[in-house]
PDB file of N, CA and C in Angstrom:
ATOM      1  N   UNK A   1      55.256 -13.175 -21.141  1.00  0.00           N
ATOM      2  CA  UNK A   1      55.619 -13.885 -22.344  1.00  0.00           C
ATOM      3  C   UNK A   1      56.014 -15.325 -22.021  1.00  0.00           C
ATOM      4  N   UNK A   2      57.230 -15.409 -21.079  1.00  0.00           N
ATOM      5  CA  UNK A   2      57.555 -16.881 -20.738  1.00  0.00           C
ATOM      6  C   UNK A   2      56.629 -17.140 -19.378  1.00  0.00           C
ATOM      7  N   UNK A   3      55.716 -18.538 -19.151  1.00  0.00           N
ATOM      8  CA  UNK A   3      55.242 -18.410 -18.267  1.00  0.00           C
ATOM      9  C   UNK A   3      55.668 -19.991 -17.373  1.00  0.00           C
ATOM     10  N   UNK A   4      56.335 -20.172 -18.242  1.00  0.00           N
ATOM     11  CA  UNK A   4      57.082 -21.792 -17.633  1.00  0.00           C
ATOM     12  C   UNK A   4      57.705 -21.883 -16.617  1.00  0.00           C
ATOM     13  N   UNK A   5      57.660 -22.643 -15.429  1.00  0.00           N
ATOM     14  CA  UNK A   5      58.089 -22.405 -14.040  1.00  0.00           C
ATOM     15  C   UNK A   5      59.253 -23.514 -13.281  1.00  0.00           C
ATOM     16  N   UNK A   6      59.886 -23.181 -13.015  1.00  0.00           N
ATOM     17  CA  UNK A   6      61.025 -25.195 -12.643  1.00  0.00           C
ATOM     18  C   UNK A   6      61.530 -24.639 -11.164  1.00  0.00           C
ATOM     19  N   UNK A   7      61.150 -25.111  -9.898  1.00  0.00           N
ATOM     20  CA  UNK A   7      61.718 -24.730  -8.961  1.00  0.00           C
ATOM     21  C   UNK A   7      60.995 -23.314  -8.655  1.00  0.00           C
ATOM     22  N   UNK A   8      60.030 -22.870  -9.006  1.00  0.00           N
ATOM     23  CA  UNK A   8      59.652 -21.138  -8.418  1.00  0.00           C
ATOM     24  C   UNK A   8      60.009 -20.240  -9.529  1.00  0.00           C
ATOM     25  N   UNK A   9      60.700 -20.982 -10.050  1.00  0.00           N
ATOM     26  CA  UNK A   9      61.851 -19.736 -11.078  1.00  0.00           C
ATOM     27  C   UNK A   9      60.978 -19.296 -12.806  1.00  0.00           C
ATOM     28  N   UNK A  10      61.361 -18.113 -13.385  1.00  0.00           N
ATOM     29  CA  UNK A  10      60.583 -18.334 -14.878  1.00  0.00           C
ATOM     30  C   UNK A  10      61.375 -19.035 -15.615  1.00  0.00           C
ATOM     31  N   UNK A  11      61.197 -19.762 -16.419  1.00  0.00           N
ATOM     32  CA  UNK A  11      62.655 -20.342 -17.539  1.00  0.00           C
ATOM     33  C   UNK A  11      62.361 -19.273 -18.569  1.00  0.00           C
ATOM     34  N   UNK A  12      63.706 -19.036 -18.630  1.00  0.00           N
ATOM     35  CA  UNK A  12      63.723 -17.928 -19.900  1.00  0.00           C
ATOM     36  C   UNK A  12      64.689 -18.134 -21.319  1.00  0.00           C
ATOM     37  N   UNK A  13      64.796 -18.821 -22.417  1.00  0.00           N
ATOM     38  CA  UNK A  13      65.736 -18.895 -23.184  1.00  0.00           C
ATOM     39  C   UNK A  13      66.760 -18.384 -23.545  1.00  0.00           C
ATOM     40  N   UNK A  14      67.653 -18.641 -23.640  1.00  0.00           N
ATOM     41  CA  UNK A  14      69.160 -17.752 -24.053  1.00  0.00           C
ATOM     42  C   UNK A  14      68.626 -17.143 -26.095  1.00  0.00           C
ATOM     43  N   UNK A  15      69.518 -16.736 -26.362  1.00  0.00           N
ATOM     44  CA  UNK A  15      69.263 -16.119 -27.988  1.00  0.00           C
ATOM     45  C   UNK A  15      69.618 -17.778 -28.916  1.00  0.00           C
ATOM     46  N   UNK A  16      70.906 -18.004 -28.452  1.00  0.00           N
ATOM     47  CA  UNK A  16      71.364 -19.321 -28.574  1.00  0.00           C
ATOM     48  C   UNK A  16      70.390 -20.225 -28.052  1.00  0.00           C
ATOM     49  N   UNK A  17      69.714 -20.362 -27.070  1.00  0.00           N
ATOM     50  CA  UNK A  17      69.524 -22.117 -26.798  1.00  0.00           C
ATOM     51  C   UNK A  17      67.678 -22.008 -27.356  1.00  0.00           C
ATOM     52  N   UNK A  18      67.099 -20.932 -28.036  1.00  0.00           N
ATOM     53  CA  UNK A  18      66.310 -20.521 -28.702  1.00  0.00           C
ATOM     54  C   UNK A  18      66.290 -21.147 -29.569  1.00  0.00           C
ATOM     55  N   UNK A  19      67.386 -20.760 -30.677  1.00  0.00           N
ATOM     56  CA  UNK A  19      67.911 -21.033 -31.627  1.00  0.00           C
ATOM     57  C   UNK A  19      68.054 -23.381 -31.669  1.00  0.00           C
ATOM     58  N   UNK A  20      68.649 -23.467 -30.935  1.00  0.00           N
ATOM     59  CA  UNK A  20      68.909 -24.788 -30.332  1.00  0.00           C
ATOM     60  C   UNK A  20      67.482 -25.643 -30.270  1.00  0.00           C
ATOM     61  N   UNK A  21      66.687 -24.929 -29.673  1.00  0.00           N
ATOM     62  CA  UNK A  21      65.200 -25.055 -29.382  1.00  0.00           C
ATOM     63  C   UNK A  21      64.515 -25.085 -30.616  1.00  0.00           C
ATOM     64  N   UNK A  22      64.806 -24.523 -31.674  1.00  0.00           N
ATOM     65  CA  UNK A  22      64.105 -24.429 -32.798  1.00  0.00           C
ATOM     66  C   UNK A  22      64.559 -25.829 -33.609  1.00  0.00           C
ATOM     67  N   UNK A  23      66.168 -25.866 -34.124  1.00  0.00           N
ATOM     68  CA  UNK A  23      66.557 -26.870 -34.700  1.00  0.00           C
ATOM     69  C   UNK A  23      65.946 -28.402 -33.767  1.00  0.00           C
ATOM     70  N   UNK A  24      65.902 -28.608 -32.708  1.00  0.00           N
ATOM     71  CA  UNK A  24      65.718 -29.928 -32.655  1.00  0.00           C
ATOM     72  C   UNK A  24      64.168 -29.706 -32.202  1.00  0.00           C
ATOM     73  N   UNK A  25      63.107 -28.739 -32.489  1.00  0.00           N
ATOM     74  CA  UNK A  25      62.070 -29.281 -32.750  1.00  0.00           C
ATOM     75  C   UNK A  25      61.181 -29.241 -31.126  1.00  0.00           C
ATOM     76  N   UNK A  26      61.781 -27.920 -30.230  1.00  0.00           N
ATOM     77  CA  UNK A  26      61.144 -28.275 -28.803  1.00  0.00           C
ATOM     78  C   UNK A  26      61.026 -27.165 -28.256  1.00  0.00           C
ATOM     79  N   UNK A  27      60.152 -27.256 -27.590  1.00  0.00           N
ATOM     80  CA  UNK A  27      59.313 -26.269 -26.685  1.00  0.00           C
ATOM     81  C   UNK A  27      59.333 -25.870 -25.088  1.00  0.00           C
ATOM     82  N   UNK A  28      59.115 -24.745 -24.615  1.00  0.00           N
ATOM     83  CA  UNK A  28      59.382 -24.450 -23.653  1.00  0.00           C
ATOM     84  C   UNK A  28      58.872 -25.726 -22.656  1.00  0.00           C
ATOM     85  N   UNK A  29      57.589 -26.280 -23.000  1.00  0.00           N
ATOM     86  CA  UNK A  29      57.024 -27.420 -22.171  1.00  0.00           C
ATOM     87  C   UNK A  29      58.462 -28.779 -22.339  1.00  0.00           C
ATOM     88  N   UNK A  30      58.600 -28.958 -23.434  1.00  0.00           N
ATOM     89  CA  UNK A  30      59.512 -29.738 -23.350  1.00  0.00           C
ATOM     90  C   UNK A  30      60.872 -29.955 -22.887  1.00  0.00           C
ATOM     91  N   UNK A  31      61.459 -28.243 -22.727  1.00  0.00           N
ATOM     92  CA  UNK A  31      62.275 -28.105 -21.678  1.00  0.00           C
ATOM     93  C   UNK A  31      62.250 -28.438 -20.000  1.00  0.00           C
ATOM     94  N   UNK A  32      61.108 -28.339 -19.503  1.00  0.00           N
ATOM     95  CA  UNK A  32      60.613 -28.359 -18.466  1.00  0.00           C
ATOM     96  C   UNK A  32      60.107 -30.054 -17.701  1.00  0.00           C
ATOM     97  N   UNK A  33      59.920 -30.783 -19.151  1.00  0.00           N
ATOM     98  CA  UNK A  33      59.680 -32.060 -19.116  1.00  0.00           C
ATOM     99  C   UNK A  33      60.993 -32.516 -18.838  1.00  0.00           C
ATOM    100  N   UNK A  34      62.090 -32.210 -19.488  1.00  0.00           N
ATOM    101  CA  UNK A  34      63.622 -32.849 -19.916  1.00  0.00           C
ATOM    102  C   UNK A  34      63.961 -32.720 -18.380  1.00  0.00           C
ATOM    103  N   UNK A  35      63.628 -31.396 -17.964  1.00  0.00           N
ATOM    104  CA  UNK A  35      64.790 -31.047 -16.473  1.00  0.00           C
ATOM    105  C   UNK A  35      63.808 -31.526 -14.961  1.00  0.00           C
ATOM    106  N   UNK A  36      62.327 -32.041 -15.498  1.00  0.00           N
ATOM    107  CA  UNK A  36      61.887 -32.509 -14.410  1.00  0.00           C
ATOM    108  C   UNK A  36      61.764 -34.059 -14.276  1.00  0.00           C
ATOM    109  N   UNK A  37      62.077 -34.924 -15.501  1.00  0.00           N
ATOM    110  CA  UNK A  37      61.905 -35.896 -15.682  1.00  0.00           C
ATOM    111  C   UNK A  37      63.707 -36.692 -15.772  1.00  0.00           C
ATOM    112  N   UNK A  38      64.729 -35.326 -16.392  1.00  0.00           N
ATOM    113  CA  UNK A  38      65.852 -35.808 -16.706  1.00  0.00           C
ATOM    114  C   UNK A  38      66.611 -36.267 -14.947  1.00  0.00           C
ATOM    115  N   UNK A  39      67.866 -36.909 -15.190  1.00  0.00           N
ATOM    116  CA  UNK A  39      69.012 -36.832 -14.146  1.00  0.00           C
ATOM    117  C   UNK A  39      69.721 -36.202 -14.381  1.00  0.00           C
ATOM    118  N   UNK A  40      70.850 -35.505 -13.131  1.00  0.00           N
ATOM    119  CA  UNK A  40      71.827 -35.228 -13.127  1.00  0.00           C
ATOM    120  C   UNK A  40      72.909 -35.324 -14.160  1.00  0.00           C
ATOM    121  N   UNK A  41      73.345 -34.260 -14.847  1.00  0.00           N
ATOM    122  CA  UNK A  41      74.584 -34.769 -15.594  1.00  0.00           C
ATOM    123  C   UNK A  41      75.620 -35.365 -14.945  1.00  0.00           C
ATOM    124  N   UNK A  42      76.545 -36.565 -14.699  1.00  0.00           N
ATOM    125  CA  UNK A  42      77.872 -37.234 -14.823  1.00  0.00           C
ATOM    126  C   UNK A  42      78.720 -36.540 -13.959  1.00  0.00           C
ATOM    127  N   UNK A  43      78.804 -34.826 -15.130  1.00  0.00           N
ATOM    128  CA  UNK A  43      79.984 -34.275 -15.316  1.00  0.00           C
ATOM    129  C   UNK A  43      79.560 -32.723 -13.991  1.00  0.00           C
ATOM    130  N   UNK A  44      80.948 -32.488 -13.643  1.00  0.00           N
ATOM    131  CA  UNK A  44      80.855 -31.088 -12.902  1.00  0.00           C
ATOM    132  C   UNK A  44      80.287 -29.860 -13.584  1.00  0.00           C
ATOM    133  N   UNK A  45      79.782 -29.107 -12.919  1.00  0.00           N
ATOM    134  CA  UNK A  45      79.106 -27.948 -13.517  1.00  0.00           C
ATOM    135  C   UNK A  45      79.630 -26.744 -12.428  1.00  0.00           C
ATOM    136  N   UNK A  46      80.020 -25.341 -12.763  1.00  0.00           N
ATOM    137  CA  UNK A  46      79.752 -24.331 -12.072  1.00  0.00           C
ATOM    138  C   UNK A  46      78.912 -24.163 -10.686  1.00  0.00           C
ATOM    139  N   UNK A  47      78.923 -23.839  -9.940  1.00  0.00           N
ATOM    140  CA  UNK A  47      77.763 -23.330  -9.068  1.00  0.00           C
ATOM    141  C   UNK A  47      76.735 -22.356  -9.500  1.00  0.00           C
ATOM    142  N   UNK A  48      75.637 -22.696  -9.138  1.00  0.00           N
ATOM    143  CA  UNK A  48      74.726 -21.880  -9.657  1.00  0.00           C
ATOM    144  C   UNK A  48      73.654 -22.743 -11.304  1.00  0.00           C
ATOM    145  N   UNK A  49      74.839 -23.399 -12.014  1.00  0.00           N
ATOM    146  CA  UNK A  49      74.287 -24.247 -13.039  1.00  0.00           C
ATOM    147  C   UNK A  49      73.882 -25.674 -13.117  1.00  0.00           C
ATOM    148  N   UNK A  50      73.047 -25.900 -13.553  1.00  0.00           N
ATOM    149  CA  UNK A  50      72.352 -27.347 -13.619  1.00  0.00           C
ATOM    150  C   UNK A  50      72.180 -27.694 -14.529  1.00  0.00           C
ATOM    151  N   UNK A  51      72.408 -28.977 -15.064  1.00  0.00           N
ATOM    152  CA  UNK A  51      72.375 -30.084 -16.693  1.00  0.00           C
ATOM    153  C   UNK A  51      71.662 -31.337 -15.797  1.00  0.00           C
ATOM    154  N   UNK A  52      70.905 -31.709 -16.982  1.00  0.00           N
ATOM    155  CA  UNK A  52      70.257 -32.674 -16.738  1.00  0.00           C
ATOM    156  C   UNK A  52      69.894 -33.432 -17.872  1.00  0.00           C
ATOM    157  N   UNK A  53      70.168 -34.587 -17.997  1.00  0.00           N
ATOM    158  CA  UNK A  53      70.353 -35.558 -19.144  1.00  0.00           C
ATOM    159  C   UNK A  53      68.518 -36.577 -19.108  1.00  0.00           C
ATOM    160  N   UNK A  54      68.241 -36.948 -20.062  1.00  0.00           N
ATOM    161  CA  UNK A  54      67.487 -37.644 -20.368  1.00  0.00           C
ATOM    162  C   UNK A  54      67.362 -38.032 -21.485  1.00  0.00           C
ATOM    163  N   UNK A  55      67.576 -39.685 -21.563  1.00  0.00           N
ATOM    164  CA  UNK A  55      67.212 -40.668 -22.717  1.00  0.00           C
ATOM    165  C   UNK A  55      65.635 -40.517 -23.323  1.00  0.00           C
ATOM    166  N   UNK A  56      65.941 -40.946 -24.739  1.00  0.00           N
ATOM    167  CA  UNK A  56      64.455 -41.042 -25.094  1.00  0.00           C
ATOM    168  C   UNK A  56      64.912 -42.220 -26.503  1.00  0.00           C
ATOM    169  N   UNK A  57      64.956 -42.940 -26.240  1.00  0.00           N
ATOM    170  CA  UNK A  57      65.212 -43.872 -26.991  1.00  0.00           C
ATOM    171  C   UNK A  57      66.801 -44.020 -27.498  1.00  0.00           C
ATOM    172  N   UNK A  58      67.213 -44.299 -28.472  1.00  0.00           N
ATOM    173  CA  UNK A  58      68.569 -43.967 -28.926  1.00  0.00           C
ATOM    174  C   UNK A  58      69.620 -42.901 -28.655  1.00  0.00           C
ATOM    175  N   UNK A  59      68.643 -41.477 -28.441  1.00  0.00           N
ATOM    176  CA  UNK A  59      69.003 -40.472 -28.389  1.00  0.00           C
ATOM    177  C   UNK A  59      69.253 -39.884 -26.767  1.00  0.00           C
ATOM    178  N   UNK A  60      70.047 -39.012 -26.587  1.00  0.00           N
ATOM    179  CA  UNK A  60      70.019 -38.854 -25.184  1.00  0.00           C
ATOM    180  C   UNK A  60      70.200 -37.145 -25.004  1.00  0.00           C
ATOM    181  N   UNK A  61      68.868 -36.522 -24.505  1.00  0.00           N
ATOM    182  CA  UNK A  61      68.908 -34.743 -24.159  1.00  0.00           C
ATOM    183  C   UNK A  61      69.575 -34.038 -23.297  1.00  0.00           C
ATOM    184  N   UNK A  62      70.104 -33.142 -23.508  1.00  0.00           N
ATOM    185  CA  UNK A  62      70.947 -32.262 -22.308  1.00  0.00           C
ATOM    186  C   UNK A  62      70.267 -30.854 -22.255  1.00  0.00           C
ATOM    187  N   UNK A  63      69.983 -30.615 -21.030  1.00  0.00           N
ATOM    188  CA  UNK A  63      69.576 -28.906 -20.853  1.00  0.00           C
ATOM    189  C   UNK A  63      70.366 -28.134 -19.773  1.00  0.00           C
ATOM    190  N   UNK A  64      71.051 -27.063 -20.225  1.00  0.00           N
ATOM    191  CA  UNK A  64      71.751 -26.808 -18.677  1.00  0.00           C
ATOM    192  C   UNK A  64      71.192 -24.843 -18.590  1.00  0.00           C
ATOM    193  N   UNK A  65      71.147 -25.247 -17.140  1.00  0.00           N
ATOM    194  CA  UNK A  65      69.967 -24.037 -16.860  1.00  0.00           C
ATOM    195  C   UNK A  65      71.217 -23.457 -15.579  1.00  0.00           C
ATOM    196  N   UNK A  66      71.159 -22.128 -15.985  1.00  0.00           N
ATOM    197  CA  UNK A  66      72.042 -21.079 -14.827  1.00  0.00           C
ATOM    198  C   UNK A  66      71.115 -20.162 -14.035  1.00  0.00           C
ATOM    199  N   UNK A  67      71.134 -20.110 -13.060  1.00  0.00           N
ATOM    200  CA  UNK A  67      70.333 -19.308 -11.820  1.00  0.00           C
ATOM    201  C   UNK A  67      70.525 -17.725 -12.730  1.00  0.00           C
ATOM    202  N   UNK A  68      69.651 -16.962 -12.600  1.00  0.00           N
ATOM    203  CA  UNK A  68      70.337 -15.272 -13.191  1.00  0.00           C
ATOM    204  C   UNK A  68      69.034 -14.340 -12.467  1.00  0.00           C
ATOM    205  N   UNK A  69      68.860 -13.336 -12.702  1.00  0.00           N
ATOM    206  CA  UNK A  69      68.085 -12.193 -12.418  1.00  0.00           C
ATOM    207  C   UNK A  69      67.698 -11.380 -13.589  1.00  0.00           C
ATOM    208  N   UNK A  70      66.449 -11.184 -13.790  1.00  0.00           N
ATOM    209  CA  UNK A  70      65.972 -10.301 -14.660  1.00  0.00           C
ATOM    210  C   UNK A  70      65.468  -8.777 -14.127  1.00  0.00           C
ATOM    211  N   UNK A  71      66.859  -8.059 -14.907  1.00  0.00           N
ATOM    212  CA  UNK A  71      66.237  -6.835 -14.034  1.00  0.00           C
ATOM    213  C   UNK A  71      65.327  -5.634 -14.637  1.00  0.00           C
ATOM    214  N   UNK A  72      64.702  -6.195 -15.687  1.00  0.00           N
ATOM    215  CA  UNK A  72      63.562  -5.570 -16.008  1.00  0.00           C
ATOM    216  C   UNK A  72      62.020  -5.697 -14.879  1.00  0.00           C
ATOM    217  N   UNK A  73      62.014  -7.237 -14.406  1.00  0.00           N
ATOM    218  CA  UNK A  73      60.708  -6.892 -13.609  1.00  0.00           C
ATOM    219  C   UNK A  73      61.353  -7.796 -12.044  1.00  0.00           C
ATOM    220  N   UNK A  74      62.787  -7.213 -12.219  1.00  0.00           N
ATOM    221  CA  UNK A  74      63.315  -7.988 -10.551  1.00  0.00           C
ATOM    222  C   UNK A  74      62.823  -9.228 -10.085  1.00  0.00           C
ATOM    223  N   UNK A  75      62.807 -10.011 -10.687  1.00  0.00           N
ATOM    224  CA  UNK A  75      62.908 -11.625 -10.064  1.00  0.00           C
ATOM    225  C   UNK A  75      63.857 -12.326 -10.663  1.00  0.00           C
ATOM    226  N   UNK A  76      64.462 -13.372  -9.633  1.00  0.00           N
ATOM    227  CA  UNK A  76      65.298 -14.351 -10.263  1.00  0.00           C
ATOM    228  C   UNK A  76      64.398 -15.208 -11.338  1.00  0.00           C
ATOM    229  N   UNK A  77      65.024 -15.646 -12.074  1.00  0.00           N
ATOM    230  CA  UNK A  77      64.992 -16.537 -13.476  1.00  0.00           C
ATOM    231  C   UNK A  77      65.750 -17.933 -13.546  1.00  0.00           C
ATOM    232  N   UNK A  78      65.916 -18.824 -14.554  1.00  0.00           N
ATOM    233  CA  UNK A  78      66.733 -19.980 -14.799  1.00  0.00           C
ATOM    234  C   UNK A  78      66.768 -19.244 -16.221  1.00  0.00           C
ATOM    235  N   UNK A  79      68.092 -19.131 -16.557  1.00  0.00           N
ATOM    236  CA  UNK A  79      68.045 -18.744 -17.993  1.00  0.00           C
ATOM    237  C   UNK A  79      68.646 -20.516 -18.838  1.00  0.00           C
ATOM    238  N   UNK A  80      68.370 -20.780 -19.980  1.00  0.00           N
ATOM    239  CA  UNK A  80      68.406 -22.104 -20.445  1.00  0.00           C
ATOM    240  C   UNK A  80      69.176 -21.408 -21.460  1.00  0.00           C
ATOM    241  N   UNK A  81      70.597 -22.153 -20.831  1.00  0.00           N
ATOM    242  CA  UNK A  81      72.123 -21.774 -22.074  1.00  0.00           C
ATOM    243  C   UNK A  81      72.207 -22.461 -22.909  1.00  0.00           C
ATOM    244  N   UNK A  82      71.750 -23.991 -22.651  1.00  0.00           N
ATOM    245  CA  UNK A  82      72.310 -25.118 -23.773  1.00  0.00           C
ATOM    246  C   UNK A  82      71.281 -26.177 -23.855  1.00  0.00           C
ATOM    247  N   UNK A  83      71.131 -26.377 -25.069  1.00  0.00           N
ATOM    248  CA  UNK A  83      69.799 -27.723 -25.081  1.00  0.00           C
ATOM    249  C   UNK A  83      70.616 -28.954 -26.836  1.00  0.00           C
ATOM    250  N   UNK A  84      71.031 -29.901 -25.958  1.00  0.00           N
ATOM    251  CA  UNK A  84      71.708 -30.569 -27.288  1.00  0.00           C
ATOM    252  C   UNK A  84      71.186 -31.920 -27.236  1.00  0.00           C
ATOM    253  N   UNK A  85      71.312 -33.099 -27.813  1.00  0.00           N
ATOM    254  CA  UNK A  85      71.205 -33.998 -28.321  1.00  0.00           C
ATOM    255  C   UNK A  85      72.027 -34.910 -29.038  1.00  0.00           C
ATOM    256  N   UNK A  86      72.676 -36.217 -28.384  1.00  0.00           N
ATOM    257  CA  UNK A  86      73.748 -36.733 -28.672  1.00  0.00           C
ATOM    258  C   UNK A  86      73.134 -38.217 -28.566  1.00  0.00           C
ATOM    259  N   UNK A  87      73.755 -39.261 -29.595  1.00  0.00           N
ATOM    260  CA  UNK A  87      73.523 -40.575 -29.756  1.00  0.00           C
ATOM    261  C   UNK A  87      74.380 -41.282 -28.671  1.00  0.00           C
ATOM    262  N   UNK A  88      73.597 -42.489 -28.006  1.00  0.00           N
ATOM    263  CA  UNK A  88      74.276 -43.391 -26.812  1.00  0.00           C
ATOM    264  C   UNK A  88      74.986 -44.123 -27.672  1.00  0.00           C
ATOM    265  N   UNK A  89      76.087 -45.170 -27.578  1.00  0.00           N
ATOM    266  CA  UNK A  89      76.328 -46.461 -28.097  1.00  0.00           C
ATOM    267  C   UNK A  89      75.710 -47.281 -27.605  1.00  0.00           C
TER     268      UNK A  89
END
């Protein structure tokens, strides 16, 4: 079903960042664009989790992706918790 790949890994959507994914209008490709094209977030993150920011004009994207395991067909995954969108000054 998901066949999108970042690092080896499948990206797999959260129920939430689905949801997130729908309202602002973006796609698994476009997730994959954000976290291969974005930088580093600023801010500290967990181990294991990664955010990555990217401008696109006015607007500026966040995706933060947590290492996990799917144990329906046993491989690790990036599951994608959060996908938001916030104005720069």
């Amino acid at each position: 079903m998901f066949s999108i790949h970042y690092r080896g890994r499948r990206l797999v959507p959260s129920r939430s960042a689905m949801r997130e994914m729908v309202r602002l209008g973006l796609t698994l490709e476009d997730c994959l664009q954000l976290l291969e094209e974005g930088v580093p977030a600023p801010r500290e993150r967990s181990k294991g989790c990664i955010e990555m920011w990217r401008a696109k004009g006015k607007k500026t994207f966040n995706i933060v992706i947590v290492e996990s395991v799917n144990f329906a067909s046993n491989e690790a995954v990036y599951v994608i918790t959060h996908i938001g969108r916030f104005t720069r000054r």
